[in-house]
Protein backbone atom coordinates (compact mmCIF):
# COMPACT_ATOMS: atom_id res chain seq x y z
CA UNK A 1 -16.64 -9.44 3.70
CA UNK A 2 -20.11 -9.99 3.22
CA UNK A 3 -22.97 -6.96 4.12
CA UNK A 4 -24.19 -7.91 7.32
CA UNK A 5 -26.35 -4.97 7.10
CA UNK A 6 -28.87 -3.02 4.72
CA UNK A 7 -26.61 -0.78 2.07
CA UNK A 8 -26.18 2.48 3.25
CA UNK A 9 -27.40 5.56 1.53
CA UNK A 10 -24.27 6.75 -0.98
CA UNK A 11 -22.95 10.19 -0.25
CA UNK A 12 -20.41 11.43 -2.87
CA UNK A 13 -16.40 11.21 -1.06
CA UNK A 14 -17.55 9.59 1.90
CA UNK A 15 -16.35 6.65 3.27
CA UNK A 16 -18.89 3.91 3.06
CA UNK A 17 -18.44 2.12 6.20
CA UNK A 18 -19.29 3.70 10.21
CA UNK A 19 -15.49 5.13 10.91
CA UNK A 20 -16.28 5.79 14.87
CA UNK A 21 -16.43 2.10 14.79
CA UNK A 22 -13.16 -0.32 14.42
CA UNK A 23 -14.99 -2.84 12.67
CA UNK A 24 -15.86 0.33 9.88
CA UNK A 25 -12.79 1.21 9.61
CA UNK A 26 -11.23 -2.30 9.02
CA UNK A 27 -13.88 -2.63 6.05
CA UNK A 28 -12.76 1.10 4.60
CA UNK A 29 -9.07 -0.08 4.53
CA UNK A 30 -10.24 -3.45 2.97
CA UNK A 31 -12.12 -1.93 0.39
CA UNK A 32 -9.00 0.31 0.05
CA UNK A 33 -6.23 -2.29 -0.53
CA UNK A 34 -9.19 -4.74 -2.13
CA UNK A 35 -6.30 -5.60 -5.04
CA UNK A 36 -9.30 -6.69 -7.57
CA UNK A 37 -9.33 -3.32 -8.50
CA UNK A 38 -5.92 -3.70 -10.39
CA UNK A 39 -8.26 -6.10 -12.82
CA UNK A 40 -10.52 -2.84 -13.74
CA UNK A 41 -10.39 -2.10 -17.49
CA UNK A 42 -10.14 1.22 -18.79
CA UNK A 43 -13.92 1.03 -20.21
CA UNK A 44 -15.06 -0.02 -16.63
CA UNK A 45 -13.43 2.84 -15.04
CA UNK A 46 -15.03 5.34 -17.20
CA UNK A 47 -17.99 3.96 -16.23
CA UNK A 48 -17.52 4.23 -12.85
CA UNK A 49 -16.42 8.50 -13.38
CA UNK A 50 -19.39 8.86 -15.58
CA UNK A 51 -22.10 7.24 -12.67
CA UNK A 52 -20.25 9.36 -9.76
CA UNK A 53 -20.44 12.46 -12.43
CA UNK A 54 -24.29 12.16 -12.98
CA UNK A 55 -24.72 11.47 -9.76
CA UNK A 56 -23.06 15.23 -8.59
CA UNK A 57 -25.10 16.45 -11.50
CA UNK A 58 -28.52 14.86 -10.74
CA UNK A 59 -28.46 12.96 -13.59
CA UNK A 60 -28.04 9.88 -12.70
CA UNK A 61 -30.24 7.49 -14.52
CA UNK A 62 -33.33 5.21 -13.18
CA UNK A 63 -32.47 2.04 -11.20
CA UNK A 64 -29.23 2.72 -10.59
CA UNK A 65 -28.22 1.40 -6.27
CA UNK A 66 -26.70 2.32 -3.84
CA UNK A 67 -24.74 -0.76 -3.85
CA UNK A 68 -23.80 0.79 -7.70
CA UNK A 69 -22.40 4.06 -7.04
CA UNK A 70 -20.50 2.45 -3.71
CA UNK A 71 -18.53 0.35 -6.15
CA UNK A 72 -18.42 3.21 -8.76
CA UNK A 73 -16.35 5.18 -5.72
CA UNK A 74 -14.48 2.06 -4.52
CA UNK A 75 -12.91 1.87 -8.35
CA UNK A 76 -12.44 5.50 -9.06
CA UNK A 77 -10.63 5.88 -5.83
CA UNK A 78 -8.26 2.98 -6.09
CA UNK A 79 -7.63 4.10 -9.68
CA UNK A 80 -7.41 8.29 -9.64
CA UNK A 81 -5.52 10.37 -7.57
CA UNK A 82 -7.38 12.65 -5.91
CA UNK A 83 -5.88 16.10 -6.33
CA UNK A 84 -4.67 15.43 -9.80
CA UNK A 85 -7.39 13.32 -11.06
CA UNK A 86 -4.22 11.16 -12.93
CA UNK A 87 -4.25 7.87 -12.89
CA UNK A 88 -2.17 5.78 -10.92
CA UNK A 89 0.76 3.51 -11.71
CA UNK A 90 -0.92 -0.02 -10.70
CA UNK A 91 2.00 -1.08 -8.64
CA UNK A 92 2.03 2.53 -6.75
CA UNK A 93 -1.49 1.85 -6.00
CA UNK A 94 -2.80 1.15 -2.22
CA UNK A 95 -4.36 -1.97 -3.89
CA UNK A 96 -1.38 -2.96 -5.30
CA UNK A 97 1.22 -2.60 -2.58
CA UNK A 98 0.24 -6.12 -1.21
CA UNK A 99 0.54 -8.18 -4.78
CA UNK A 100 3.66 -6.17 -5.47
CA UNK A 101 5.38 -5.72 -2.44
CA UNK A 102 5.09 -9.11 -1.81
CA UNK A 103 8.36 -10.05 -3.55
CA UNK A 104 9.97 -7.82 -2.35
CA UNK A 105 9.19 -9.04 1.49
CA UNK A 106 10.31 -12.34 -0.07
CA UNK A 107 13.74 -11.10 -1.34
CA UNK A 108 14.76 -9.15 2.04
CA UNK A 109 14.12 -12.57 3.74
CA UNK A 110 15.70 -14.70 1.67
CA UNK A 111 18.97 -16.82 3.85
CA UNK A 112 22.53 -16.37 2.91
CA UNK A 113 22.33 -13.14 1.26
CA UNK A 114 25.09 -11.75 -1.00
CA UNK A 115 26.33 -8.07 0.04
CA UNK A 116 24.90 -7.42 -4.06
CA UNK A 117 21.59 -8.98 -2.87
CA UNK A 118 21.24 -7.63 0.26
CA UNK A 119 21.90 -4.12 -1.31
CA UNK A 120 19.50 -4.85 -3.89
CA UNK A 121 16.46 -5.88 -2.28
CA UNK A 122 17.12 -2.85 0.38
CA UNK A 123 17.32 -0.30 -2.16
CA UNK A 124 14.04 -2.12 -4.15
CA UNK A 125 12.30 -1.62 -1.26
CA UNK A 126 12.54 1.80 -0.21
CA UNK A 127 12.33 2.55 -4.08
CA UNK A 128 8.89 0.62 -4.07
CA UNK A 129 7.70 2.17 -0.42
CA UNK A 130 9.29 5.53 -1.76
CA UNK A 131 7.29 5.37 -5.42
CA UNK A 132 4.12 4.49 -3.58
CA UNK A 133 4.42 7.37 -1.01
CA UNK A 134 4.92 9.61 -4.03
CA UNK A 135 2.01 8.35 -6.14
CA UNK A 136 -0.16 8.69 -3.24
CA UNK A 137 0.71 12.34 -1.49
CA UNK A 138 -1.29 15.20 -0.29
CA UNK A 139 -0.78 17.03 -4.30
CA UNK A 140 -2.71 19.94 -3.06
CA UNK A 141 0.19 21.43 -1.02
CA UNK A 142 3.16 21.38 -3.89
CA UNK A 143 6.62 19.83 -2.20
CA UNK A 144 10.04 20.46 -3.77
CA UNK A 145 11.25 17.23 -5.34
CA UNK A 146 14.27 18.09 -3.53
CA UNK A 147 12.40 16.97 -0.25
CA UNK A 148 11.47 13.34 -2.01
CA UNK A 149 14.86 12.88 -3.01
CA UNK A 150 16.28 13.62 -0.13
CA UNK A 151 13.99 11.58 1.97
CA UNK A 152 14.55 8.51 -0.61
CA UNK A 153 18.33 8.97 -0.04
CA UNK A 154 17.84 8.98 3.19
CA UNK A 155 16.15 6.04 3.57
CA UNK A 156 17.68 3.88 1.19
CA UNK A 157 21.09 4.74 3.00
CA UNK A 158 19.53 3.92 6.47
CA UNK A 159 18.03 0.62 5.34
CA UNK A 160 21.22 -0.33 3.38
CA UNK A 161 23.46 0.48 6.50
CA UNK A 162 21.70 -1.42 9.01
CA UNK A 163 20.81 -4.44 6.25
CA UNK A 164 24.44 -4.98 6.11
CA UNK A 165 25.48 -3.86 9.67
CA UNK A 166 22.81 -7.03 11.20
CA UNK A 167 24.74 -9.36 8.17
CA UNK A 168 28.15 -8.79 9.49
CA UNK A 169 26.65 -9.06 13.39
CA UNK A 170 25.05 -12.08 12.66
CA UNK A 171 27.65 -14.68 12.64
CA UNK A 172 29.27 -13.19 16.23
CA UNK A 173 25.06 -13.03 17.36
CA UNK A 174 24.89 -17.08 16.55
CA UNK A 175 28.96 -17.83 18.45
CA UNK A 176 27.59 -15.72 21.41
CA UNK A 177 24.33 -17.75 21.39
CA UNK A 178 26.52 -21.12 20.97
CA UNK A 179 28.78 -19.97 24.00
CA UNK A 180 25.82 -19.27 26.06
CA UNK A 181 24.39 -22.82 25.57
CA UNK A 182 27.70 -24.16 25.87
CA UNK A 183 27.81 -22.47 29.11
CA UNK A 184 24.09 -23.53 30.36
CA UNK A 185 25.00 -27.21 29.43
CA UNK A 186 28.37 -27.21 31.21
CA UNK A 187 26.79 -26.32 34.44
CA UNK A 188 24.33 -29.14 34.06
């Protein structure tokens, strides 16, 4: 989107954009998901934590924008967890869940699925949506893994069921919908 309006002034862990407005918050969550910051080399993201580091330490050199350190956040955040300061796996990124997930959308809606396909692309995707969830939590309260696993079970057995529950109701769905039109046509 382009900046309809001056820069703002940076403040460190602040979200850039107005969020009492909807249009602000639709540009925070672009700039969230904004999946060209899966292209950011390792060099470039050092850069980025060494600008936002002299800038909490007043050392930030001459000339450097606002514009500047609003990227330098936009890449660090996209990149490094929060509480752990780790980096994280591209595909478990919020930038990445669009280019990855992607396929996956495309599998589940592929016609004519196999029970083995229909299994797999269910179980991919709560994987994916589970890894993601995961790579992205609140890591200053510590949670049991035995709460993710059971939670992953969970919903890999819940999307699995009904995945294969809607297969087997589908052909019965389409004779019911045949009778019906049958029986609209028969009265005409």
């Amino acid at each position: 989107m382009a900046e309809s309006v001056a820069c703002p002034a940076f403040q460190l862990g602040k979200p850039r954009y107005d969020q009492s407005s909807f249009l602000g918050r639709l540009r925070h969550i672009i700039d969230i998901i904004d999946p060209s910051t899966l292209l950011v080399s390792e060099k470039r993201l050092n850069e980025c934590v060494k600008l936002l580091d002299d800038f909490k330490h007043g050392t930030l050199p001459s000339g450097v924008s606002d514009k500047q350190l609003w990227e330098a956040q936009k890449v660090k955040q996209a990149i490094i967890h929060p509480d752990t300061g780790e980096k994280i796996f591209m595909p478990f990124r919020m930038s990445g869940y669009v280019p990855f997930g992607t396929p996956i959308v495309v599998g589940l809606l592929l016609p004519n699925q196999t029970l083995a396909s229909t299994v797999f692309w269910q179980w991919l995707n709560q994987s994916h949506n589970a890894c993601v969830n995961y790579a992205n939590r609140n890591a200053t309260k510590p949670t049991p893994t035995s709460k993710f696993i059971q939670g992953y079970l969970g919903a890999v057995t819940s999307a699995v069921s009904i995945a294969i529950e809607v297969s087997h109701l589908e052909p019965e769905i389409a004779m019911a919908t045949d009778c019906k039109v049958l029986t609209y046509n028969k009265g005409l």
